[in-house]
PDB file of N, CA and C in Angstrom:
ATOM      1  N   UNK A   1     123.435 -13.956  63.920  1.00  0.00           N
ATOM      2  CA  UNK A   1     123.981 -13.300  62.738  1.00  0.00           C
ATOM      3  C   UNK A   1     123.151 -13.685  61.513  1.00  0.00           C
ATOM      4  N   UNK A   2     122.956 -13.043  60.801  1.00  0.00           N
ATOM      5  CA  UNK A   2     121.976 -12.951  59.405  1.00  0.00           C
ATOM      6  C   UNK A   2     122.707 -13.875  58.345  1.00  0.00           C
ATOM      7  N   UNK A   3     121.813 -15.032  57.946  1.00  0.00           N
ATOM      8  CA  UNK A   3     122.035 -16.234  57.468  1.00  0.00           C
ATOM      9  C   UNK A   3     122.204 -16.350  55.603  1.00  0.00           C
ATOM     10  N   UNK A   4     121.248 -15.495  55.382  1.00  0.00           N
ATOM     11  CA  UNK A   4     120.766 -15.343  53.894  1.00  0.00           C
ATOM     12  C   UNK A   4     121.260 -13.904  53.239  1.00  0.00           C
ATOM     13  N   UNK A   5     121.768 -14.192  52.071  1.00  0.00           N
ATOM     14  CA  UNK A   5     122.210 -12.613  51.369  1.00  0.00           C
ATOM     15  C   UNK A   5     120.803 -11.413  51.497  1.00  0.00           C
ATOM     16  N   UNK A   6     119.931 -11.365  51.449  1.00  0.00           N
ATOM     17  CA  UNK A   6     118.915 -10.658  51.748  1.00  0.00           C
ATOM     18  C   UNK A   6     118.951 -10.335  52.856  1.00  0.00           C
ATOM     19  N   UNK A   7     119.321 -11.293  53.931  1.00  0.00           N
ATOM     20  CA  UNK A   7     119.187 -10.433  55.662  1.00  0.00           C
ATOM     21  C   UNK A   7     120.834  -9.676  55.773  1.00  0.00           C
ATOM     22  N   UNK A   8     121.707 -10.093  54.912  1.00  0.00           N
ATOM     23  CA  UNK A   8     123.350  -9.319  54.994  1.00  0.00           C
ATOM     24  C   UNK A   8     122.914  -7.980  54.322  1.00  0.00           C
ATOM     25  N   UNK A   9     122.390  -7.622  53.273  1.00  0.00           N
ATOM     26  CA  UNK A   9     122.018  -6.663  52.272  1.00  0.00           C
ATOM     27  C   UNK A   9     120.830  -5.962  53.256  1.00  0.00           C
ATOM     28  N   UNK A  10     120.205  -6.465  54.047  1.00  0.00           N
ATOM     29  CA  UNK A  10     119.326  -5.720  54.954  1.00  0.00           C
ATOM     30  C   UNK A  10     120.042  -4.753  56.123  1.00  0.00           C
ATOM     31  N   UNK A  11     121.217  -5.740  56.985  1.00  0.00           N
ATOM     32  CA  UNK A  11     121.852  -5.104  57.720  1.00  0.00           C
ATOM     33  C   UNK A  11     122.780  -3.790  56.998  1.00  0.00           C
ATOM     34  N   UNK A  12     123.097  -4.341  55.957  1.00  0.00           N
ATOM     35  CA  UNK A  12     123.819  -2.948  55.175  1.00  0.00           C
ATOM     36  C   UNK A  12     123.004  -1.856  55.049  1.00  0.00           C
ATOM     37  N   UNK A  13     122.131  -1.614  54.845  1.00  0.00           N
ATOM     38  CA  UNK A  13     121.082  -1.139  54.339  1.00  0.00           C
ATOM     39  C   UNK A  13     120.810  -0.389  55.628  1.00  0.00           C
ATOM     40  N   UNK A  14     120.070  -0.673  56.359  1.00  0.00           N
ATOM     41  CA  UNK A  14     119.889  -0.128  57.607  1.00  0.00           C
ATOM     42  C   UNK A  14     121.037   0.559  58.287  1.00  0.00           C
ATOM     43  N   UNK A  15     122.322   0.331  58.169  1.00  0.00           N
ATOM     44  CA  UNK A  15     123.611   0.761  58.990  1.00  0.00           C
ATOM     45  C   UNK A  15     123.584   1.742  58.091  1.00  0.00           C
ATOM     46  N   UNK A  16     123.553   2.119  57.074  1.00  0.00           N
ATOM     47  CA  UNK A  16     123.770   3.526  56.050  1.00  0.00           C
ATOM     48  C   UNK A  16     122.264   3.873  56.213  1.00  0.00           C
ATOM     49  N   UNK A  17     121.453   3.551  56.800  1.00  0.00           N
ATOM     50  CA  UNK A  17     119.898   4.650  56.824  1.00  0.00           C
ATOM     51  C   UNK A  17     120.067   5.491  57.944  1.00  0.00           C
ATOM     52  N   UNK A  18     120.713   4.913  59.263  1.00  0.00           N
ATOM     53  CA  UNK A  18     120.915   4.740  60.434  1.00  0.00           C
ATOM     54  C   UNK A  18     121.959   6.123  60.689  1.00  0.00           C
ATOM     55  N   UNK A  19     123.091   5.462  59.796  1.00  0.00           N
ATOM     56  CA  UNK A  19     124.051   7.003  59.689  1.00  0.00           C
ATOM     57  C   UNK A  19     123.101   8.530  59.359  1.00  0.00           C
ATOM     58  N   UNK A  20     122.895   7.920  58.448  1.00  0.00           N
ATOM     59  CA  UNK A  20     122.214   9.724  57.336  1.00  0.00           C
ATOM     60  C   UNK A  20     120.881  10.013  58.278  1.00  0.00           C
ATOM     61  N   UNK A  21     120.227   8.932  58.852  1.00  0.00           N
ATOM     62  CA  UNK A  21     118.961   9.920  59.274  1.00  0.00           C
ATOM     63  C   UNK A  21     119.732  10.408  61.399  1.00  0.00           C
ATOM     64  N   UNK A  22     120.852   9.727  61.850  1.00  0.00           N
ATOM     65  CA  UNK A  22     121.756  10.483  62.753  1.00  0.00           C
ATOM     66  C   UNK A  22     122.197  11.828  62.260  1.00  0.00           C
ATOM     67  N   UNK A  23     122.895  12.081  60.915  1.00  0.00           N
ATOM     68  CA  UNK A  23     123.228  13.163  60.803  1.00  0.00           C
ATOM     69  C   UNK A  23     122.500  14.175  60.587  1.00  0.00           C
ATOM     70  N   UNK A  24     121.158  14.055  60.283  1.00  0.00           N
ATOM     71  CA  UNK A  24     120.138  14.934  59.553  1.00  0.00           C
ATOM     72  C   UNK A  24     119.516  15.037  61.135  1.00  0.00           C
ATOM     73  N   UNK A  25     119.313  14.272  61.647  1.00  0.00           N
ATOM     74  CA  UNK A  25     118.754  14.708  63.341  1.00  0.00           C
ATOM     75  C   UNK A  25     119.432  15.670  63.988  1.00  0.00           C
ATOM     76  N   UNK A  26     121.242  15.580  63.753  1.00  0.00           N
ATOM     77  CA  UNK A  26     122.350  16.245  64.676  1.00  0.00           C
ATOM     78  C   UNK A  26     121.598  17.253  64.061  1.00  0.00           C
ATOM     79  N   UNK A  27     121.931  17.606  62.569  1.00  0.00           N
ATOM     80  CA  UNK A  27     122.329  18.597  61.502  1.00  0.00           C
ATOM     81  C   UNK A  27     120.717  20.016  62.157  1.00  0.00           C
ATOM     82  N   UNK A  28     119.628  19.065  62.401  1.00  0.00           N
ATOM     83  CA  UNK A  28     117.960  19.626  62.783  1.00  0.00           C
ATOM     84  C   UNK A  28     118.462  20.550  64.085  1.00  0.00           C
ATOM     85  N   UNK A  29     119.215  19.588  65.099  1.00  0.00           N
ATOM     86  CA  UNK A  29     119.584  20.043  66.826  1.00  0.00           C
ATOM     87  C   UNK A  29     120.552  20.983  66.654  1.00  0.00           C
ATOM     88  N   UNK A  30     121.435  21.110  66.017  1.00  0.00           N
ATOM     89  CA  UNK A  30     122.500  22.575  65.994  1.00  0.00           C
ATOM     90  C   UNK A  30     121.690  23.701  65.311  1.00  0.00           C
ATOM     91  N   UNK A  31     120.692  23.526  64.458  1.00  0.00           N
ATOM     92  CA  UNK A  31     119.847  24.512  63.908  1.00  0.00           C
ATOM     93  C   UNK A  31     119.010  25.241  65.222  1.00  0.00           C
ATOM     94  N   UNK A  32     118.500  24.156  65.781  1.00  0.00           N
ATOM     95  CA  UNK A  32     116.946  24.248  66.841  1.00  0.00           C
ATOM     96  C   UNK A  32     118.316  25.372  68.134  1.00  0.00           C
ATOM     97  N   UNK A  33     119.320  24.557  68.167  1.00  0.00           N
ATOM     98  CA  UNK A  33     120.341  25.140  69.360  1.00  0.00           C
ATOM     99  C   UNK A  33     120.896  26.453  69.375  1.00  0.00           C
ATOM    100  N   UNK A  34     120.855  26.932  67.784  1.00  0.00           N
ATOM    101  CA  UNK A  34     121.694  28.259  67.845  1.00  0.00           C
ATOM    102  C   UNK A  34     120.394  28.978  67.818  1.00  0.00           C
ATOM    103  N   UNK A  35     119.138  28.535  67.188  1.00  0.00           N
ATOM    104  CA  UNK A  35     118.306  29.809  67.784  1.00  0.00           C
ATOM    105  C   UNK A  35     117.697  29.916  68.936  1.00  0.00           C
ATOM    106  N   UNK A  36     117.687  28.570  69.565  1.00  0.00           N
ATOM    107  CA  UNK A  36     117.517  28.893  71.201  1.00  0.00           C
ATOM    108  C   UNK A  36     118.305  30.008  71.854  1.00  0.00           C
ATOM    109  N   UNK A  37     119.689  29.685  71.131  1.00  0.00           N
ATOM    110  CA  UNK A  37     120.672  30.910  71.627  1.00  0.00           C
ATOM    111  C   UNK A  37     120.586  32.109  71.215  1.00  0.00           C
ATOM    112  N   UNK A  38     120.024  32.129  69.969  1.00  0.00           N
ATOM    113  CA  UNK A  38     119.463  33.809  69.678  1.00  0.00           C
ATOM    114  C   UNK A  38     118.091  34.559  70.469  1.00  0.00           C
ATOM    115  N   UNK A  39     117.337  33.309  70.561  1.00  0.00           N
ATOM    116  CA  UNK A  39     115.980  33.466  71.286  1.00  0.00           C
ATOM    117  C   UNK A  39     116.507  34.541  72.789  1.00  0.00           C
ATOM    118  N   UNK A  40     117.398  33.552  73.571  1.00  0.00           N
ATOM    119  CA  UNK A  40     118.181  33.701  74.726  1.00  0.00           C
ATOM    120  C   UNK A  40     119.184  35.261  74.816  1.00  0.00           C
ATOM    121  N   UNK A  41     119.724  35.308  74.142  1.00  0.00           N
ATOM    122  CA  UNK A  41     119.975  36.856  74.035  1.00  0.00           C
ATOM    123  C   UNK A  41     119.041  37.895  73.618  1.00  0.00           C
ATOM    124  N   UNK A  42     117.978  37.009  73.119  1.00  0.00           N
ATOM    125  CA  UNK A  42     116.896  38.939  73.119  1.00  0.00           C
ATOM    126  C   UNK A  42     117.255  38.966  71.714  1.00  0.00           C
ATOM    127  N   UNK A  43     118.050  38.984  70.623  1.00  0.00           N
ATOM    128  CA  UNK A  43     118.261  39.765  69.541  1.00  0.00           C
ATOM    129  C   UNK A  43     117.062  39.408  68.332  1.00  0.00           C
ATOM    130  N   UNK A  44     116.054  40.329  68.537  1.00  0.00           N
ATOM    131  CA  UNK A  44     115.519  39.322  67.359  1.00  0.00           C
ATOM    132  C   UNK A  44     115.489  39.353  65.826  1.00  0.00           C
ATOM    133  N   UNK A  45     116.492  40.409  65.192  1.00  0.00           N
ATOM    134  CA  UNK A  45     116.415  39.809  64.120  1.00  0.00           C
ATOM    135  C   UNK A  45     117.567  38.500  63.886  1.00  0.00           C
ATOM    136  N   UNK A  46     118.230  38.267  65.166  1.00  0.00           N
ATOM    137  CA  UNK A  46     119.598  37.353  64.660  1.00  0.00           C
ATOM    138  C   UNK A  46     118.294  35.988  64.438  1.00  0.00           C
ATOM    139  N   UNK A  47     117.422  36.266  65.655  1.00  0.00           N
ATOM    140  CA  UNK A  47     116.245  34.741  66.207  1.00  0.00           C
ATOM    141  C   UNK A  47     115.726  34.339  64.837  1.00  0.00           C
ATOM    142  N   UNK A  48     115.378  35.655  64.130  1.00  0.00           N
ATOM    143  CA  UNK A  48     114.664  35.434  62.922  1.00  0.00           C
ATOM    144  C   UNK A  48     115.293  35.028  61.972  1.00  0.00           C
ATOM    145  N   UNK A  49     116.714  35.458  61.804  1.00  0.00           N
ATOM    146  CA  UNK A  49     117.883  34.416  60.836  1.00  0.00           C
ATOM    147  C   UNK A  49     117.708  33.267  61.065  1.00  0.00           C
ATOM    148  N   UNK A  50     117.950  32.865  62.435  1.00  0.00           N
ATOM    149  CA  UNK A  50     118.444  31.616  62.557  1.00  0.00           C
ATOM    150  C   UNK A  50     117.123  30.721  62.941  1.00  0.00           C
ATOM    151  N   UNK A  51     116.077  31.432  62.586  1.00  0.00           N
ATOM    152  CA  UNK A  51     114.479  30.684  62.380  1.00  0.00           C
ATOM    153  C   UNK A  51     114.523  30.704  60.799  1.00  0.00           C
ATOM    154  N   UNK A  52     114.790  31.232  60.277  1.00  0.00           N
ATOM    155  CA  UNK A  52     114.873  31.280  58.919  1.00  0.00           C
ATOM    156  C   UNK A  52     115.526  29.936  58.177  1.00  0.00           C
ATOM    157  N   UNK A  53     116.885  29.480  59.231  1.00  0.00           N
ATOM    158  CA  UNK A  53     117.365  28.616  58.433  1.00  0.00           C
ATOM    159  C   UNK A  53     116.983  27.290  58.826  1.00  0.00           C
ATOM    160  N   UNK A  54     116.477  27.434  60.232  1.00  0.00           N
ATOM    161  CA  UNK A  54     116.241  26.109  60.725  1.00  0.00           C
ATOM    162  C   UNK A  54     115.197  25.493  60.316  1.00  0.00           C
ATOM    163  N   UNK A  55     114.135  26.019  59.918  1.00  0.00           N
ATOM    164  CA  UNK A  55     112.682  25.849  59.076  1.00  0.00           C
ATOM    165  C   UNK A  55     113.220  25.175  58.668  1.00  0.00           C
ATOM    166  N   UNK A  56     113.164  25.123  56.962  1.00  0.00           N
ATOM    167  CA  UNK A  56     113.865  24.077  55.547  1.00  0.00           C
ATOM    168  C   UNK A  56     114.375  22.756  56.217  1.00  0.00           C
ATOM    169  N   UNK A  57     115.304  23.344  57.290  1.00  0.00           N
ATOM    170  CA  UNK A  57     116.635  22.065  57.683  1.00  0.00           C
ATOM    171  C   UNK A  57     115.228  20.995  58.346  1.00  0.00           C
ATOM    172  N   UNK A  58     114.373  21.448  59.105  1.00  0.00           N
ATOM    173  CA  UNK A  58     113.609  21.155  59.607  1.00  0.00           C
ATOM    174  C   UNK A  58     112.364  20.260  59.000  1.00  0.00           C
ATOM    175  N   UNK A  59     111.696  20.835  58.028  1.00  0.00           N
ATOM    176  CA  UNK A  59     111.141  20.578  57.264  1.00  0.00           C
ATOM    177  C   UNK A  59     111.374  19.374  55.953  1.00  0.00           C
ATOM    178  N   UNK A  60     112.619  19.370  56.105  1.00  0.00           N
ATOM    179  CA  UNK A  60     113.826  18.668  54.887  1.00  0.00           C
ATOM    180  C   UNK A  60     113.764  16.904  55.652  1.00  0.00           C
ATOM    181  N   UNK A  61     113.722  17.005  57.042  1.00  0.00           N
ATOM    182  CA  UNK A  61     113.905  16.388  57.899  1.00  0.00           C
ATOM    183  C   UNK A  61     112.516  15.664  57.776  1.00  0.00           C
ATOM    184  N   UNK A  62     111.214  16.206  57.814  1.00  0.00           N
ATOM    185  CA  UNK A  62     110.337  15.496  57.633  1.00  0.00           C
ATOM    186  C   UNK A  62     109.952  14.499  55.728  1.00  0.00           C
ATOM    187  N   UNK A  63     110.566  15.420  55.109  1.00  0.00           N
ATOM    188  CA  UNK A  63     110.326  14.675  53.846  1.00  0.00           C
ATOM    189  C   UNK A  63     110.985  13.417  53.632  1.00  0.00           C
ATOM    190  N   UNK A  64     112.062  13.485  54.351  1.00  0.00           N
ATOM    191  CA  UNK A  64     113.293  12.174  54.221  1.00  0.00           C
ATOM    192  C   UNK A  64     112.390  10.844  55.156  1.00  0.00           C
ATOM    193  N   UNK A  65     111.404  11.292  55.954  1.00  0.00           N
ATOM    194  CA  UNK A  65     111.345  10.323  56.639  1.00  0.00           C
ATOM    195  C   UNK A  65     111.671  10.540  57.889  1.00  0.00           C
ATOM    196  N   UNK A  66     112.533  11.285  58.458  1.00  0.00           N
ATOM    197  CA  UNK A  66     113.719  11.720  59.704  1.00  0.00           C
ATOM    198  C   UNK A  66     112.449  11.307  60.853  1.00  0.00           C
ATOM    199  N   UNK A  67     112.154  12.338  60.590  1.00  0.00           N
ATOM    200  CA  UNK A  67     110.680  13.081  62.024  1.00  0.00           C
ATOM    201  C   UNK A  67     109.763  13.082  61.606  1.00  0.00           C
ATOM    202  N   UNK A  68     108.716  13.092  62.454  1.00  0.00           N
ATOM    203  CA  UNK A  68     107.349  12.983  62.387  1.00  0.00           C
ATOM    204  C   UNK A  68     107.052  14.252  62.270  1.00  0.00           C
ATOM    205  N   UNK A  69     106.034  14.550  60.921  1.00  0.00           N
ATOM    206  CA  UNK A  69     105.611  15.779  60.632  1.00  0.00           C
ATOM    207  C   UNK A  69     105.044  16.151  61.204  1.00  0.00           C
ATOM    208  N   UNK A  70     103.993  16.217  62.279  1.00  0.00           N
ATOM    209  CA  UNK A  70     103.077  16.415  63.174  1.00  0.00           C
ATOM    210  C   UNK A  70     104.279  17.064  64.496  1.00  0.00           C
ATOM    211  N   UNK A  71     105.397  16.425  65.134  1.00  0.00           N
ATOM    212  CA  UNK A  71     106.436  17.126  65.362  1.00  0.00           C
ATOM    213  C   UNK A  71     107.446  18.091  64.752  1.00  0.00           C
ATOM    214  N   UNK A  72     107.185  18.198  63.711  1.00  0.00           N
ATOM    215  CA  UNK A  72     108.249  19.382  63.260  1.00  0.00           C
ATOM    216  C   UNK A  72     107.228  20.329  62.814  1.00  0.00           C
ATOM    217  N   UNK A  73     105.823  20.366  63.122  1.00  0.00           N
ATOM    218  CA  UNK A  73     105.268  21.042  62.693  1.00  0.00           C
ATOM    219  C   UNK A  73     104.965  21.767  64.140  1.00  0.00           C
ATOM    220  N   UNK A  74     104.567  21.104  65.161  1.00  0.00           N
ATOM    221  CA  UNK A  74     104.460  21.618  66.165  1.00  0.00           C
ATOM    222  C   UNK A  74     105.731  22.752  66.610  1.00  0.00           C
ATOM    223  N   UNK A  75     107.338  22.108  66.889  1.00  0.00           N
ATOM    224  CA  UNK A  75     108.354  22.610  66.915  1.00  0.00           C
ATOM    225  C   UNK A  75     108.133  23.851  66.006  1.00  0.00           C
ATOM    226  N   UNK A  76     108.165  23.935  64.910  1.00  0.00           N
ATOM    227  CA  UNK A  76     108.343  25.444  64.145  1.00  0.00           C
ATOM    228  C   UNK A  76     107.280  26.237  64.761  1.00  0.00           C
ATOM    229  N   UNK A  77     106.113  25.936  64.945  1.00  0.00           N
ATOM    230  CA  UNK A  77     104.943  26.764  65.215  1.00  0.00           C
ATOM    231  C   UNK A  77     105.346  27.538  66.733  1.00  0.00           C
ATOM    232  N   UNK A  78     105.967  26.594  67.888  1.00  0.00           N
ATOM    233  CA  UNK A  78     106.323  26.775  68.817  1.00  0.00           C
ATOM    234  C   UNK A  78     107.018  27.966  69.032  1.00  0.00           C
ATOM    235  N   UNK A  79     108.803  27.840  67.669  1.00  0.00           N
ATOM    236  CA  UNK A  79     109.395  28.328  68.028  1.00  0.00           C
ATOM    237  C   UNK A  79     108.981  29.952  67.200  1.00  0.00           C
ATOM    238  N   UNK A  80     108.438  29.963  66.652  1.00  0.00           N
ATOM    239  CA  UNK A  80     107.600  30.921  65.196  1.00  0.00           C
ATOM    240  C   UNK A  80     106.830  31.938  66.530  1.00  0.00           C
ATOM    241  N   UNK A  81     106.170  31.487  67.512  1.00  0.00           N
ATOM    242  CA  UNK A  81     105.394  31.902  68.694  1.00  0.00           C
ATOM    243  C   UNK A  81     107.203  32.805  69.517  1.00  0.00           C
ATOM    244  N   UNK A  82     107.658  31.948  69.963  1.00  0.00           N
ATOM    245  CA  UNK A  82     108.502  32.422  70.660  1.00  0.00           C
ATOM    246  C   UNK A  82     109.120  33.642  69.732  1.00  0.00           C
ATOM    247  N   UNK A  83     109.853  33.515  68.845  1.00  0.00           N
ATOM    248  CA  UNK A  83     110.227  34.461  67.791  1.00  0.00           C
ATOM    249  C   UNK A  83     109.443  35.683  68.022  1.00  0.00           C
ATOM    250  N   UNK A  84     108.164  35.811  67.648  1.00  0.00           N
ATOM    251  CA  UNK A  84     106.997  36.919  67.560  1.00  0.00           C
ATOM    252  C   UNK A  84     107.334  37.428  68.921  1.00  0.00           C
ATOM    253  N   UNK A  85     107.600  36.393  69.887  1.00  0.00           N
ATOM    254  CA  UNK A  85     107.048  37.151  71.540  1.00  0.00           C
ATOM    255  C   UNK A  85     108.148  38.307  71.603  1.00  0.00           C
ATOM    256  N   UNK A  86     109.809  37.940  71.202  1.00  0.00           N
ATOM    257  CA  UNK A  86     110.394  38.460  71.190  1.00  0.00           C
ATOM    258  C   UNK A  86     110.359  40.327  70.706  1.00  0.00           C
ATOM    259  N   UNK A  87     109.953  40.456  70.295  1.00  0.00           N
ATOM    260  CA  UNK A  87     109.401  41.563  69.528  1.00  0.00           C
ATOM    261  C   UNK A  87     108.679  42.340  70.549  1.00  0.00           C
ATOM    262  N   UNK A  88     107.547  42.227  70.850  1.00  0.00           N
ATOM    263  CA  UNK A  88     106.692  42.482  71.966  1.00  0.00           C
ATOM    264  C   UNK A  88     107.021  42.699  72.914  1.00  0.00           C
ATOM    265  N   UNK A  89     108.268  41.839  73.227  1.00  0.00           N
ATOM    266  CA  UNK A  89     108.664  42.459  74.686  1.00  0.00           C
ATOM    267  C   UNK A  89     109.231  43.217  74.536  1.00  0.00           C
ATOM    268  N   UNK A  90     110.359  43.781  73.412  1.00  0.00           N
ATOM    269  CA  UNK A  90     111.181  44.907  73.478  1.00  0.00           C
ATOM    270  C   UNK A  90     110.049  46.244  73.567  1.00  0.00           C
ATOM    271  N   UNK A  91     109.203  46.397  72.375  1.00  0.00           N
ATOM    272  CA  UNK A  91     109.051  47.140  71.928  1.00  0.00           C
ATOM    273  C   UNK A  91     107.172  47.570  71.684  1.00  0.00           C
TER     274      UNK A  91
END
Protein backbone atom coordinates (compact mmCIF):
# COMPACT_ATOMS: atom_id res chain seq x y z
CA UNK A 1 0.00 0.00 0.00
CA UNK A 2 1.35 3.54 -0.94
CA UNK A 3 3.28 5.05 1.98
CA UNK A 4 3.72 8.81 1.09
CA UNK A 5 0.89 11.49 0.21
CA UNK A 6 2.33 11.69 -3.36
CA UNK A 7 2.01 7.83 -3.99
CA UNK A 8 -1.98 8.19 -2.27
CA UNK A 9 -2.56 11.34 -4.72
CA UNK A 10 -0.97 9.09 -7.50
CA UNK A 11 -3.33 6.17 -6.91
CA UNK A 12 -6.22 8.74 -7.02
CA UNK A 13 -5.15 10.07 -9.94
CA UNK A 14 -4.79 7.09 -11.97
CA UNK A 15 -8.28 5.45 -10.66
CA UNK A 16 -10.11 8.67 -12.27
CA UNK A 17 -7.71 8.44 -15.59
CA UNK A 18 -8.54 4.78 -15.63
CA UNK A 19 -12.41 5.47 -15.41
CA UNK A 20 -12.63 8.31 -18.27
CA UNK A 21 -10.15 6.76 -20.68
CA UNK A 22 -12.68 3.10 -20.00
CA UNK A 23 -15.49 5.20 -20.92
CA UNK A 24 -14.13 6.97 -23.96
CA UNK A 25 -12.86 3.35 -25.21
CA UNK A 26 -16.64 1.84 -24.48
CA UNK A 27 -18.08 5.27 -25.83
CA UNK A 28 -15.22 4.58 -29.46
CA UNK A 29 -16.73 0.47 -29.46
CA UNK A 30 -20.59 1.30 -29.57
CA UNK A 31 -19.68 3.87 -32.34
CA UNK A 32 -17.19 1.24 -34.34
CA UNK A 33 -20.41 -1.49 -33.41
CA UNK A 34 -23.39 0.24 -34.80
CA UNK A 35 -21.64 0.84 -38.04
CA UNK A 36 -20.43 -2.56 -38.34
CA UNK A 37 -24.16 -3.06 -38.10
CA UNK A 38 -24.97 -0.66 -40.79
CA UNK A 39 -21.98 -1.93 -42.86
CA UNK A 40 -23.85 -5.53 -42.28
CA UNK A 41 -27.20 -4.65 -43.57
CA UNK A 42 -26.02 -3.17 -46.90
CA UNK A 43 -27.64 0.32 -46.16
CA UNK A 44 -25.21 2.70 -47.11
CA UNK A 45 -26.24 5.87 -46.44
CA UNK A 46 -27.28 4.71 -42.69
CA UNK A 47 -23.01 3.21 -42.89
CA UNK A 48 -22.20 6.70 -43.86
CA UNK A 49 -24.16 8.30 -40.80
CA UNK A 50 -22.89 6.21 -38.54
CA UNK A 51 -19.18 6.68 -40.16
CA UNK A 52 -19.88 10.13 -39.84
CA UNK A 53 -20.25 10.03 -36.18
CA UNK A 54 -17.81 7.57 -35.25
CA UNK A 55 -14.84 9.54 -36.91
CA UNK A 56 -14.73 12.68 -34.25
CA UNK A 57 -15.69 10.05 -31.35
CA UNK A 58 -12.72 8.35 -32.76
CA UNK A 59 -10.43 10.85 -33.41
CA UNK A 60 -11.42 12.68 -29.92
CA UNK A 61 -10.07 9.42 -28.57
CA UNK A 62 -6.70 9.95 -29.96
CA UNK A 63 -6.22 13.59 -28.72
CA UNK A 64 -7.06 12.61 -25.04
CA UNK A 65 -4.37 10.19 -25.14
CA UNK A 66 -7.07 7.09 -25.30
CA UNK A 67 -5.47 5.28 -28.56
CA UNK A 68 -2.76 5.26 -30.53
CA UNK A 69 -3.09 7.51 -33.49
CA UNK A 70 -1.45 5.34 -35.91
CA UNK A 71 -4.53 2.92 -34.81
CA UNK A 72 -7.36 5.08 -35.16
CA UNK A 73 -6.00 6.15 -38.15
CA UNK A 74 -5.68 2.87 -39.64
CA UNK A 75 -9.37 1.85 -38.21
CA UNK A 76 -11.11 4.93 -40.00
CA UNK A 77 -9.20 4.39 -43.24
CA UNK A 78 -10.27 0.69 -43.00
CA UNK A 79 -13.66 1.34 -42.25
CA UNK A 80 -13.83 4.64 -44.91
CA UNK A 81 -12.65 1.53 -47.56
CA UNK A 82 -15.42 -0.67 -46.42
CA UNK A 83 -18.05 2.23 -46.53
CA UNK A 84 -16.98 3.09 -50.36
CA UNK A 85 -17.13 -0.81 -51.14
CA UNK A 86 -20.58 -0.65 -50.11
CA UNK A 87 -21.69 1.47 -52.88
CA UNK A 88 -20.08 -0.55 -55.61
CA UNK A 89 -21.61 -3.44 -54.84
CA UNK A 90 -25.11 -2.21 -55.06
CA UNK A 91 -24.78 -0.19 -57.85
Amino acid sequence: MANTDSARKRIRQTEKRTARNKARKSRVRTYVRKLEEAIASGDKTAAQEAFRAAQPEMQRAVTKGTLHANTVSRKISRMSARVKSLGAAQG
